[in-house]
N, C-alpha and C. Protein backbone atom coordinates (compact mmCIF):
# COMPACT_ATOMS: atom_id res chain seq x y z
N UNK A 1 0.83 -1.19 0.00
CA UNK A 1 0.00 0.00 0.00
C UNK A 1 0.88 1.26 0.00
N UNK A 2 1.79 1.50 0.79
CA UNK A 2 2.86 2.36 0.87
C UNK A 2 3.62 2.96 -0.68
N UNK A 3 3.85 1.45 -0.87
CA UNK A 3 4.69 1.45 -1.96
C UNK A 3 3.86 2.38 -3.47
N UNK A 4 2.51 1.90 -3.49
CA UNK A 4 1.50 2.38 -4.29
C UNK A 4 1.60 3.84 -3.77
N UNK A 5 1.42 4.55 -2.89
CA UNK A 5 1.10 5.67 -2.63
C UNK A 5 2.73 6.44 -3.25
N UNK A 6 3.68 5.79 -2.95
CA UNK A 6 4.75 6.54 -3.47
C UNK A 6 5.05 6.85 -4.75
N UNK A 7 4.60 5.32 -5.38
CA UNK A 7 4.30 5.20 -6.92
C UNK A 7 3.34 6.59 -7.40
N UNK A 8 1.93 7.05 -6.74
CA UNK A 8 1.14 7.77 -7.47
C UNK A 8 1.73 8.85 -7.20
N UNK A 9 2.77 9.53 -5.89
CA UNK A 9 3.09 10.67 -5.56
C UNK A 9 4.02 10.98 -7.15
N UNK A 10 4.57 10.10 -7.45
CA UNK A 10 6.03 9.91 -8.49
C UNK A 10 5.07 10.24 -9.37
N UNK A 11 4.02 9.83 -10.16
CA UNK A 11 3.39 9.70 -11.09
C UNK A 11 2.54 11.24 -11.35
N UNK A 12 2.01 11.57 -10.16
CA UNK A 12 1.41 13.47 -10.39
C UNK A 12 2.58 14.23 -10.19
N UNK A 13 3.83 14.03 -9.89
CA UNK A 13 4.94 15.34 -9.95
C UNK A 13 5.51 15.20 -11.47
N UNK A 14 5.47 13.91 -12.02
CA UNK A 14 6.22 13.99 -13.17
C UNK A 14 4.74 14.21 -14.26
N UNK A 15 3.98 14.40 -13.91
CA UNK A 15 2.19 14.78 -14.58
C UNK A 15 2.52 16.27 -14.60
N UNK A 16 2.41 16.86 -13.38
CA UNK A 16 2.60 18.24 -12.95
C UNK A 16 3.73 18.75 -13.52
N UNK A 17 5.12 18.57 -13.54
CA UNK A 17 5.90 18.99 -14.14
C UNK A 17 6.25 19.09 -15.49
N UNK A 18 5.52 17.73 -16.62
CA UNK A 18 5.28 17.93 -18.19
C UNK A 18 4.49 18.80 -18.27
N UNK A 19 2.91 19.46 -17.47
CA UNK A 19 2.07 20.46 -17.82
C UNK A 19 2.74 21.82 -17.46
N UNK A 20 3.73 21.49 -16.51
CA UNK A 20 4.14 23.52 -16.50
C UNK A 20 5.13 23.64 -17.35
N UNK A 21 5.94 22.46 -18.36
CA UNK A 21 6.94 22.56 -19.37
C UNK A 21 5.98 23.18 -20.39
N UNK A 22 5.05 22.36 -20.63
CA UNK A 22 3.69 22.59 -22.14
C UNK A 22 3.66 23.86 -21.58
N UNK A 23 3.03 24.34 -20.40
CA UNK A 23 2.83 25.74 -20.33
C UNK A 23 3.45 26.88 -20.64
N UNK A 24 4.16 26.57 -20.47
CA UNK A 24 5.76 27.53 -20.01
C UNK A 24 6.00 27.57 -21.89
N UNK A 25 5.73 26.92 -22.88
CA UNK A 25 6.12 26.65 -24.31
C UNK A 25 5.35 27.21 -24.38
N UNK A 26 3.61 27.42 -24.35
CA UNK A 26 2.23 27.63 -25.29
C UNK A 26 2.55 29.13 -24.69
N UNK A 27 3.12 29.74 -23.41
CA UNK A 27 2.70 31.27 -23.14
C UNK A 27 3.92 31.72 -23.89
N UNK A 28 4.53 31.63 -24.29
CA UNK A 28 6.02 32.35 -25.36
C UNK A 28 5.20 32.17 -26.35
N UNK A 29 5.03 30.98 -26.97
CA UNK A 29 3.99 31.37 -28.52
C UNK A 29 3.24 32.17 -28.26
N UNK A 30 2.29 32.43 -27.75
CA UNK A 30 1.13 33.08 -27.80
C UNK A 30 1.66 34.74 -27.25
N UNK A 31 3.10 35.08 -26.97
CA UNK A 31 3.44 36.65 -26.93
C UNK A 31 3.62 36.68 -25.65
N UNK A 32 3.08 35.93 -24.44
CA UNK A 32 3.64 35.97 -22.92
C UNK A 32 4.97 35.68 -22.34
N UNK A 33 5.03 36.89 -21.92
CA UNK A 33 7.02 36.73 -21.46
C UNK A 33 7.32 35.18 -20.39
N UNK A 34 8.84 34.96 -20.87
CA UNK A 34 8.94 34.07 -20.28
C UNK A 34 10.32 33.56 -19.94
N UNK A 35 10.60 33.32 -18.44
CA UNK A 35 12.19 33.54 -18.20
C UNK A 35 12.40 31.94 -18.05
N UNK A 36 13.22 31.83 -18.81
CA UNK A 36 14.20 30.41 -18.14
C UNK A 36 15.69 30.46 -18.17
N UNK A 37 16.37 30.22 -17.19
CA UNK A 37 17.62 30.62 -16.71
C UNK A 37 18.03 31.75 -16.93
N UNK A 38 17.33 32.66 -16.73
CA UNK A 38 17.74 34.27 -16.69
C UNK A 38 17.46 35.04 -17.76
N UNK A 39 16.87 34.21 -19.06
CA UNK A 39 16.32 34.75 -20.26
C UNK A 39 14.99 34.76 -20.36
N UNK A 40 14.26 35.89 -20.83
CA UNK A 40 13.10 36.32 -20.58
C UNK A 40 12.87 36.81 -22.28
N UNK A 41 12.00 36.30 -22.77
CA UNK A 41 11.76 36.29 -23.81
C UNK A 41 10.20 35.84 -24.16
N UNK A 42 9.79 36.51 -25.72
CA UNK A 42 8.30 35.93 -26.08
C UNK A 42 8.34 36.14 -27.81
N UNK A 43 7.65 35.46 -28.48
CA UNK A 43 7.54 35.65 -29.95
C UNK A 43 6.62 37.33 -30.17
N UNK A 44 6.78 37.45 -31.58
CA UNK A 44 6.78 38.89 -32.01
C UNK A 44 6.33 38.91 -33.27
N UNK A 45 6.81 38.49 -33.88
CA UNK A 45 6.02 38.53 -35.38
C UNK A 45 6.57 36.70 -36.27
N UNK A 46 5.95 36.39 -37.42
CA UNK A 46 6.50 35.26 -38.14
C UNK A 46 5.73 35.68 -39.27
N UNK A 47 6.33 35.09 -40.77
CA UNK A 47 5.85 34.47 -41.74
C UNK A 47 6.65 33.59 -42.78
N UNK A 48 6.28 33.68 -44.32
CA UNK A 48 6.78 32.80 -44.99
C UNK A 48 7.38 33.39 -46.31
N UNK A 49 7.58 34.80 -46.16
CA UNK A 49 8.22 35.32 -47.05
C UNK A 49 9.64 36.44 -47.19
N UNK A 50 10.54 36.65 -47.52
CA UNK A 50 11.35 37.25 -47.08
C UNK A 50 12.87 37.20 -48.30
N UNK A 51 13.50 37.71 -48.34
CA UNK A 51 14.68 38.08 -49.35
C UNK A 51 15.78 36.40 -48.78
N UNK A 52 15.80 36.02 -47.99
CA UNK A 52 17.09 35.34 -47.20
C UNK A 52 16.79 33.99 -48.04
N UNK A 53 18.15 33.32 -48.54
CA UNK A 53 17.92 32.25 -48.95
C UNK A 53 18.56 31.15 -48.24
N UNK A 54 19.49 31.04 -47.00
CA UNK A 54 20.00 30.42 -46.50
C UNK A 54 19.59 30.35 -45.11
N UNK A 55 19.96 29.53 -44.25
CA UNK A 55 19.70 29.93 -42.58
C UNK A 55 20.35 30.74 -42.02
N UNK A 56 19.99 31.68 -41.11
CA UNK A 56 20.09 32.87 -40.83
C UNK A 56 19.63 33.11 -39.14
N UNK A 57 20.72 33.92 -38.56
CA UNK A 57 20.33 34.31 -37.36
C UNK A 57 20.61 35.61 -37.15
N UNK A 58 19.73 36.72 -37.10
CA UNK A 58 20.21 38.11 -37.04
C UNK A 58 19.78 38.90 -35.66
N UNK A 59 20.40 39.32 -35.25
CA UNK A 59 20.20 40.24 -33.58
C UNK A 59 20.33 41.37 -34.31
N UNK A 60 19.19 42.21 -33.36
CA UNK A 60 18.67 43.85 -34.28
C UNK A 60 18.64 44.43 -32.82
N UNK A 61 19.57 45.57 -32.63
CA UNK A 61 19.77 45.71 -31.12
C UNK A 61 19.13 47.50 -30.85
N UNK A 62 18.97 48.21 -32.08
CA UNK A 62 18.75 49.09 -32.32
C UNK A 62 17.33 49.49 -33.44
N UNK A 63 16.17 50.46 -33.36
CA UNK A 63 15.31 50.94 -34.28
C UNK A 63 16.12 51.08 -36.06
N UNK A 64 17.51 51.51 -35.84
CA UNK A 64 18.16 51.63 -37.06
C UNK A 64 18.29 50.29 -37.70
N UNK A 65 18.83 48.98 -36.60
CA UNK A 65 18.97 47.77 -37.32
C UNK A 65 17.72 47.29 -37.77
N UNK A 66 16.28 47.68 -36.86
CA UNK A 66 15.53 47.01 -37.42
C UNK A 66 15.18 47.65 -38.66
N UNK A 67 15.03 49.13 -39.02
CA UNK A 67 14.61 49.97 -40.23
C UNK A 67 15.29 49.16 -41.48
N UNK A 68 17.06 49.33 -41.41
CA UNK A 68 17.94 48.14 -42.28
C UNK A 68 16.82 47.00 -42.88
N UNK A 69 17.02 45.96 -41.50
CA UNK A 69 16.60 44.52 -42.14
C UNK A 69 15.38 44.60 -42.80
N UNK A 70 13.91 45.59 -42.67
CA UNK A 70 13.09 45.76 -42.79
C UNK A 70 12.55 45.78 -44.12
N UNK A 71 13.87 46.78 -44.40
CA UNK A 71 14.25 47.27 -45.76
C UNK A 71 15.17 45.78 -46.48
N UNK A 72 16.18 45.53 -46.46
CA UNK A 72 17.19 44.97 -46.83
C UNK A 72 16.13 43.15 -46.70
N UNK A 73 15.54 42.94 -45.95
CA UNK A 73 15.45 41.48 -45.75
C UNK A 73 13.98 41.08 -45.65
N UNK A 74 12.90 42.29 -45.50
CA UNK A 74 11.72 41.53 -46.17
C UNK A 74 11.48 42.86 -46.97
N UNK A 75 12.18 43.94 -47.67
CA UNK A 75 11.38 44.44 -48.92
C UNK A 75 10.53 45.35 -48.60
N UNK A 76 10.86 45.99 -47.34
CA UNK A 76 9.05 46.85 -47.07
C UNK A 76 9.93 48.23 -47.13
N UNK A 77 9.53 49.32 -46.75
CA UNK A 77 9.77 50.88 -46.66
C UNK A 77 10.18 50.76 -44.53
N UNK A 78 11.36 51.43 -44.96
CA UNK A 78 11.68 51.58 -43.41
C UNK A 78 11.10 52.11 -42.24
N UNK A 79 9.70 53.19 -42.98
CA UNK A 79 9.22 53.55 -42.18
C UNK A 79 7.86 52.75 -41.78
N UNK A 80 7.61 51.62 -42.47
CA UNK A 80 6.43 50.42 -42.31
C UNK A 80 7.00 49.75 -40.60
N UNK A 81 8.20 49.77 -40.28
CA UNK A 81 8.66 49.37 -39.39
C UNK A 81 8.41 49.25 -38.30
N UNK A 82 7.89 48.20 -37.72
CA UNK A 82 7.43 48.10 -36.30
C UNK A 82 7.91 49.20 -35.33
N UNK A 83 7.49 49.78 -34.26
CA UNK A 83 8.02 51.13 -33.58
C UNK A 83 7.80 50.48 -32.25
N UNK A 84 6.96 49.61 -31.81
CA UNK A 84 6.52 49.39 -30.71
C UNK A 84 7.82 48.55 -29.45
N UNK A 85 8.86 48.66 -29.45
CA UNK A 85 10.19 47.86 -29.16
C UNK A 85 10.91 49.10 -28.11
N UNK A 86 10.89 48.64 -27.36
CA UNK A 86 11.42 49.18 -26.00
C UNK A 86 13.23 49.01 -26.51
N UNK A 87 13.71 49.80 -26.86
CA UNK A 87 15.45 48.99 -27.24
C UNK A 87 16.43 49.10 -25.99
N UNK A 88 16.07 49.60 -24.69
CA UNK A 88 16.60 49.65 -24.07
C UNK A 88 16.43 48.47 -23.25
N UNK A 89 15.73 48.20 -23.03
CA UNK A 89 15.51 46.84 -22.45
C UNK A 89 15.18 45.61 -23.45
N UNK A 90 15.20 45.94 -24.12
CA UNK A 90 14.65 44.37 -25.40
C UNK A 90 15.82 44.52 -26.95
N UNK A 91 15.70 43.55 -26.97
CA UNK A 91 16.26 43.42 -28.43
C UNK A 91 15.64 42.56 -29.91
N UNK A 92 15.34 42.12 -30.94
CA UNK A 92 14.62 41.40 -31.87
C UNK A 92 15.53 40.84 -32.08
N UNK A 93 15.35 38.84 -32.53
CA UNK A 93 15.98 38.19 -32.62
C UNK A 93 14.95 37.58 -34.44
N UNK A 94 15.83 37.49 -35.28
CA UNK A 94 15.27 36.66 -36.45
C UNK A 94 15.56 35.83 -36.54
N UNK A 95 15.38 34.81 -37.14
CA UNK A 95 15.66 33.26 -37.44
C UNK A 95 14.84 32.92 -38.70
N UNK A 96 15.87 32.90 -39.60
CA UNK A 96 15.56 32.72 -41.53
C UNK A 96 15.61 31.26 -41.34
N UNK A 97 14.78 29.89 -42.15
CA UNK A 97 15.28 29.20 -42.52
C UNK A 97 16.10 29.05 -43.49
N UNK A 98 15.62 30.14 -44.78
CA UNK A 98 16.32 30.27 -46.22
C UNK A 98 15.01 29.70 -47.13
N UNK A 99 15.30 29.76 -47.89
CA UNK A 99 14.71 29.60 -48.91
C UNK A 99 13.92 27.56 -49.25
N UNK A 100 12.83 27.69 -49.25
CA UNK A 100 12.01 26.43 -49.65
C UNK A 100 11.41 26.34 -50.67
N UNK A 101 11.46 25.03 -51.28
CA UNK A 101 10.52 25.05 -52.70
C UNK A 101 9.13 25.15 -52.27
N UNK A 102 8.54 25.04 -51.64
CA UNK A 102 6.75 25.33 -51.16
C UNK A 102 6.87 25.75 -50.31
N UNK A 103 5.22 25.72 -50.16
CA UNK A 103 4.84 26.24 -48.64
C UNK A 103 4.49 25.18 -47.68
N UNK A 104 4.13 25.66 -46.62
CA UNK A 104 4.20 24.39 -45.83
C UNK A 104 5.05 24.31 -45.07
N UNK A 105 5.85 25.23 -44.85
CA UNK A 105 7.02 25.30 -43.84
C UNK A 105 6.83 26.47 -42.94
N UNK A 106 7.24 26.31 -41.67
CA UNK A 106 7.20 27.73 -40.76
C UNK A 106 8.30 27.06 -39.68
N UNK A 107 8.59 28.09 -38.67
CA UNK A 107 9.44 27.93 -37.87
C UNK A 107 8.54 28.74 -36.48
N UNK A 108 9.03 27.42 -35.59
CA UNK A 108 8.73 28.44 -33.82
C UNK A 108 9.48 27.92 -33.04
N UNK A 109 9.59 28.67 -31.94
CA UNK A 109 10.79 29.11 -30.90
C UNK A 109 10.27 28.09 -29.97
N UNK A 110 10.81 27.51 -29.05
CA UNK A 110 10.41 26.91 -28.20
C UNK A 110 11.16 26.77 -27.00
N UNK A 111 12.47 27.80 -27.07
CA UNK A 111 12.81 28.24 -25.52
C UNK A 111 13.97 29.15 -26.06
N UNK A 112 14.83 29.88 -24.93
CA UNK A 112 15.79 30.60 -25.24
C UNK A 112 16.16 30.31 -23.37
N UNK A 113 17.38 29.34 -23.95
CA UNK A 113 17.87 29.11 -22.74
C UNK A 113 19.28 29.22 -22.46
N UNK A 114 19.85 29.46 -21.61
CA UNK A 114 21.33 29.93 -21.05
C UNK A 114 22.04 28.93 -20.66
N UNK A 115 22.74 28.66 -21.87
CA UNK A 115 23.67 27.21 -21.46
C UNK A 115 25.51 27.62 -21.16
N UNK A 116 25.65 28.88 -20.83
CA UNK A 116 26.55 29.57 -19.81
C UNK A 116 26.29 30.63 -19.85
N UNK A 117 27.55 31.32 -19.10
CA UNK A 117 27.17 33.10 -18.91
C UNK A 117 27.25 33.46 -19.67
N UNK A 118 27.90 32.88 -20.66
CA UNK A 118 27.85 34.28 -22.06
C UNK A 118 27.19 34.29 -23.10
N UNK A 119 26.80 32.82 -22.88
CA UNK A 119 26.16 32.05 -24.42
C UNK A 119 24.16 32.02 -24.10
N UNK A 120 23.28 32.18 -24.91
CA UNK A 120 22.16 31.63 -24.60
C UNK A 120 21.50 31.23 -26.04
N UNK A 121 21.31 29.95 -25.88
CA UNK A 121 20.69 29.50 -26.77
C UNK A 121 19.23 29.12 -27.14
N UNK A 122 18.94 29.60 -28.37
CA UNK A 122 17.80 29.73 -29.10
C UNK A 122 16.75 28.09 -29.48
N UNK A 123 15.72 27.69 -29.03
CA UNK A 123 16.16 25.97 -29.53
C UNK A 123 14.92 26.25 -30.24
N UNK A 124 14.70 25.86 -31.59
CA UNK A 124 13.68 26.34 -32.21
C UNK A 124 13.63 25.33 -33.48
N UNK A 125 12.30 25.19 -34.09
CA UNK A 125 11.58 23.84 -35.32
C UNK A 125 11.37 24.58 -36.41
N UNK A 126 11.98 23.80 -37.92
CA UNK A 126 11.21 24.51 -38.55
C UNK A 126 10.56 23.15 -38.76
N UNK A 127 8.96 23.43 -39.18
CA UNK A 127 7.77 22.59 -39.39
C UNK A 127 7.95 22.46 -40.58
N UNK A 128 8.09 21.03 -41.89
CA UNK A 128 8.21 20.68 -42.91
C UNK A 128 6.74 20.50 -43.58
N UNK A 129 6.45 20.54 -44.57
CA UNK A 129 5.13 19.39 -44.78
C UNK A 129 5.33 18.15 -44.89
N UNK A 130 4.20 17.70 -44.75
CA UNK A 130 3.81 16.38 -44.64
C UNK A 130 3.50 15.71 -46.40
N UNK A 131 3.30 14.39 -46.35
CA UNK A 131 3.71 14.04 -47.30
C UNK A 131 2.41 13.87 -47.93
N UNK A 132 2.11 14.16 -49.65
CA UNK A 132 0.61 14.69 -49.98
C UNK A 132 0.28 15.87 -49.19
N UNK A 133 0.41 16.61 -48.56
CA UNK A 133 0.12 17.43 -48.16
C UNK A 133 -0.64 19.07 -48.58
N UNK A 134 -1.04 19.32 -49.51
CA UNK A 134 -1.08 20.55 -50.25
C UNK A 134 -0.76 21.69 -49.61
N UNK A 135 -0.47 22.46 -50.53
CA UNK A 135 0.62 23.44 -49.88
C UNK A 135 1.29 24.38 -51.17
N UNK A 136 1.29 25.51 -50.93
CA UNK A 136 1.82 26.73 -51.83
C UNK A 136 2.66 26.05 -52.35
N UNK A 137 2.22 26.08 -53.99
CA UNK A 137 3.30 25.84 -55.66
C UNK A 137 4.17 27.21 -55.84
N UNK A 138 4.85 28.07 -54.63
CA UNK A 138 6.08 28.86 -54.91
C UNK A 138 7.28 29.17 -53.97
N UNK A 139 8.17 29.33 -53.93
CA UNK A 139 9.48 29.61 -53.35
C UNK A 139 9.13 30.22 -52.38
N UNK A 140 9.65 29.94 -50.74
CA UNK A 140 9.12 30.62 -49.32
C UNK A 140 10.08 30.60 -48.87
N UNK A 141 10.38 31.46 -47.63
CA UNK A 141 11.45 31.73 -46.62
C UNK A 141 10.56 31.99 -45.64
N UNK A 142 10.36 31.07 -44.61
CA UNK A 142 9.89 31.14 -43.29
C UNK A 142 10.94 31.79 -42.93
N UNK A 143 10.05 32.30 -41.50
CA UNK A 143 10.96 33.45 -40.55
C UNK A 143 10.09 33.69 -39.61
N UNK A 144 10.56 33.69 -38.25
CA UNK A 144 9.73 34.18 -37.10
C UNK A 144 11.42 35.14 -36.33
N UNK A 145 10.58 36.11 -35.45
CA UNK A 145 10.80 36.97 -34.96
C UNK A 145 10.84 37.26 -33.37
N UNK A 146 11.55 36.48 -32.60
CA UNK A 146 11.28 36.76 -31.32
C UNK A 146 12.03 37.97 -30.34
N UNK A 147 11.28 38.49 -29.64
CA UNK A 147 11.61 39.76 -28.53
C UNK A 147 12.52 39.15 -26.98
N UNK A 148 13.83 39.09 -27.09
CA UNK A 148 14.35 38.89 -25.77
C UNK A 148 14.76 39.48 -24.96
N UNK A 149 14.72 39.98 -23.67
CA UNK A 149 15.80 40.86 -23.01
C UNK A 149 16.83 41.02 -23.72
N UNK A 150 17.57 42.35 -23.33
CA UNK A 150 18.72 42.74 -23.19
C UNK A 150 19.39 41.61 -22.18
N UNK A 151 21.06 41.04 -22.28
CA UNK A 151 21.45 40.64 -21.20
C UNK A 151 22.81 40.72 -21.72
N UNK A 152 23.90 40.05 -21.19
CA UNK A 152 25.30 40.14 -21.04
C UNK A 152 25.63 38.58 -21.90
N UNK A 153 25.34 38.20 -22.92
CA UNK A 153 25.20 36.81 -23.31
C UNK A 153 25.38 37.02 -25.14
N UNK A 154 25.64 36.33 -25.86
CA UNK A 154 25.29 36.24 -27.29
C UNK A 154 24.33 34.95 -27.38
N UNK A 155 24.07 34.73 -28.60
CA UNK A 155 22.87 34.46 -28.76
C UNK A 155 23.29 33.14 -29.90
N UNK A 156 23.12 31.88 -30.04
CA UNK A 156 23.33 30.77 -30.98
C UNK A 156 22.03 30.32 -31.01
N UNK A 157 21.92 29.66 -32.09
CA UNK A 157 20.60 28.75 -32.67
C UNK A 157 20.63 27.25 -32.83
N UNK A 158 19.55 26.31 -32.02
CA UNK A 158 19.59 25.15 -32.76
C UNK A 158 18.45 25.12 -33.04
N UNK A 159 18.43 24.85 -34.82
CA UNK A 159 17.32 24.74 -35.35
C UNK A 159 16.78 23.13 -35.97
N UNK A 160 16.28 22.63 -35.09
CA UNK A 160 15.77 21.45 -35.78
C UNK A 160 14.47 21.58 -36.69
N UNK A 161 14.34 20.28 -37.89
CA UNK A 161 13.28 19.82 -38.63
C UNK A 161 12.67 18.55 -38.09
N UNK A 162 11.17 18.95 -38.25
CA UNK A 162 9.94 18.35 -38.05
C UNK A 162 9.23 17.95 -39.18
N UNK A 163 8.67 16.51 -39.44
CA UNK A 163 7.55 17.04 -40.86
C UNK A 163 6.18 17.25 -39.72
N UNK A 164 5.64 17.68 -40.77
CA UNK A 164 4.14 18.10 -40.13
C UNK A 164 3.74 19.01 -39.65
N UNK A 165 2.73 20.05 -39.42
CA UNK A 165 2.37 20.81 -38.61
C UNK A 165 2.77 21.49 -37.51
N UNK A 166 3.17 22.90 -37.36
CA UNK A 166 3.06 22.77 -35.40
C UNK A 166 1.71 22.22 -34.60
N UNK A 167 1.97 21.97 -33.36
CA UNK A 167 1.19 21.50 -32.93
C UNK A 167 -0.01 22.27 -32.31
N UNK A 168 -1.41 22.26 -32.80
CA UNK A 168 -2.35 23.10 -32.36
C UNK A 168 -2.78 23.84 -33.90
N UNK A 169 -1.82 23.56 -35.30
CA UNK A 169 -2.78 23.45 -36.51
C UNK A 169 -3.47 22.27 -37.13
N UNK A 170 -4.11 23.22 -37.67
CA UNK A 170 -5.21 21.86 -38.40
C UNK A 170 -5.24 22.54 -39.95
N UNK A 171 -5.07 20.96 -40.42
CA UNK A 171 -4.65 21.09 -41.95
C UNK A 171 -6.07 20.92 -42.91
N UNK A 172 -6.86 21.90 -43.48
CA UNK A 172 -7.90 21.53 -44.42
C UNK A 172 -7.67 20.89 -45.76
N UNK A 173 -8.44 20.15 -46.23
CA UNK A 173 -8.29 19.66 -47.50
C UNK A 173 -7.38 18.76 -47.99
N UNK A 174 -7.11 17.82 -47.16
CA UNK A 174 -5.99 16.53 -47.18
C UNK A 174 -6.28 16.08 -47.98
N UNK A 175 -5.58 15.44 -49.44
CA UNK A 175 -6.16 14.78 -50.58
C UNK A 175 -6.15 13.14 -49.82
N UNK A 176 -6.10 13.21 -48.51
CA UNK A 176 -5.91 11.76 -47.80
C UNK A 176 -7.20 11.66 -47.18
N UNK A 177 -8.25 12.21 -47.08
CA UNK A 177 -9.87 12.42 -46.33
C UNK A 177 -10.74 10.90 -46.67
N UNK A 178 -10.98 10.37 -45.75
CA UNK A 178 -11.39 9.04 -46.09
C UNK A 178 -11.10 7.89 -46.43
N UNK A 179 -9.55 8.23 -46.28
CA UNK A 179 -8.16 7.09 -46.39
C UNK A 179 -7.66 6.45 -45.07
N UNK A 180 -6.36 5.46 -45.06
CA UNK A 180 -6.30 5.33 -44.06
C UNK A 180 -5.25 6.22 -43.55
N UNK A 181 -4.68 6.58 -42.38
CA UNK A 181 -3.68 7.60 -42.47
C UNK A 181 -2.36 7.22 -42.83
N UNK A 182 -1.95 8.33 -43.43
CA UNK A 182 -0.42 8.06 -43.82
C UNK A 182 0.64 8.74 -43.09
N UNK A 183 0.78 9.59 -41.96
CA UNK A 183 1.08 10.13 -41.30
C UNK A 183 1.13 9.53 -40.14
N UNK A 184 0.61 8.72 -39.58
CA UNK A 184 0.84 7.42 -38.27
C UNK A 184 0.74 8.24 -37.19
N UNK A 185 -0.74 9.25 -37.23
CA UNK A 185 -1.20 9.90 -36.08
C UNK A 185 -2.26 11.09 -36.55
N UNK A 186 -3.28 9.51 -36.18
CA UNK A 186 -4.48 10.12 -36.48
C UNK A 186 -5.34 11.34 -35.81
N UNK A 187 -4.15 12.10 -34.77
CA UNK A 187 -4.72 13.18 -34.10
C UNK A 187 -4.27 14.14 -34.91
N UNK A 188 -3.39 13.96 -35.48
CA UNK A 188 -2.48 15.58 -36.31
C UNK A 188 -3.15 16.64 -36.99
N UNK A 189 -4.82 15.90 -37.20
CA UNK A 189 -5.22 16.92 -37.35
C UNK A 189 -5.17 17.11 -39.29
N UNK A 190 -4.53 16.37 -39.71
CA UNK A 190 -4.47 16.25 -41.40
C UNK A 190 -5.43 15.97 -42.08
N UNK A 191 -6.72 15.19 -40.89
CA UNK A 191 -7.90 14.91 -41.82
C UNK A 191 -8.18 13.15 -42.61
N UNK A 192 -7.26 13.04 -42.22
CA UNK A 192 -7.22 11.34 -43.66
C UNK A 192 -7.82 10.20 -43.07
N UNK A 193 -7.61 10.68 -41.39
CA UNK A 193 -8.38 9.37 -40.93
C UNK A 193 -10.09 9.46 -40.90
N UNK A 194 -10.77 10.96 -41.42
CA UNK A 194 -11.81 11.05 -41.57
C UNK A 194 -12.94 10.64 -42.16
């Protein structure tokens, strides 16, 4: 009986502790600040179009750097330029994948963590498509945009690939609808096991 009770104590801390990890991930997507090991950070803008054809990590520490990239790296007028950026306390972080033959690709952040004093690293997905998947017939450069403190640290990227979706989209119009799935997870949300 003992032994059981220790078992379920083990079983709701490691319950409890995967839901404040998920948490702690879904409030940075969704723009809510969020510190882990001394980095305090939240997403800011993303899309799928942009000048960069390679992978890319750019720190914009100043209104001038961002006017630049604005201009120089998605094509807009410098004065279209986001204004809303505290630069004294914050800085914009980009992350290009480069250039893709479709669409169907995006990238998100999923921590910015301090793996010493000087270094903090970025750990972030780009989302591939899935296979049949439909999806934009032209050339894309995903890119998301996250807002981090100022701190005493530089900044590295690991960017891993995913196929499929982030998690929490749902894909319309699967040419797989009424099939069996081909994706080997019939929650993803692709539709095929429908």
């Amino acid at each position: 009986m003992r032994q059981h009770m220790c078992m379920s104590r083990i079983r709701l801390f490691i319950a409890v502790a995967a839901l404040a990890f998920a948490a702690q991930s879904a409030f940075a997507q969704f723009g809510f600040p969020i510190q882990n090991n001394g980095v305090i950070w939240r997403n800011y803008a993303s899309g799928i179009t942009s000048r960069v054809a390679k992978q890319q990590l750019v720190v914009l520490e100043t209104q001038g750097d961002l006017d630049r990239y604005w201009l120089n790296v998605m094509g807009r007028k410098p004065e279209t330029s986001p204004r809303d950026i505290d630069w004294s306390k914050e800085k914009l972080v980009a992350i290009h994948a480069g250039a893709r033959p479709s669409g169907g690709y995006t990238i998100t952040v999923q921590n910015v963590i301090r793996v010493s004093p000087t270094v903090a690293r970025i750990v972030a997905t780009e989302w591939t498509p899935m296979q049949r998947q439909f999806v934009t017939q032209a050339v894309t450069s995903p890119w998301t945009l996250i807002r981090v403190d100022r701190g005493p640290f530089e900044l590295d990227l690991d960017l891993r690939q995913k196929q499929g979706p982030p998690p929490g989209t749902t894909i319309i119009g699967s040419p797989e609808r009424g099939r069996r799935c081909h994706c080997d997870n019939c929650a993803c949300g692709c539709g095929c096991g429908d």
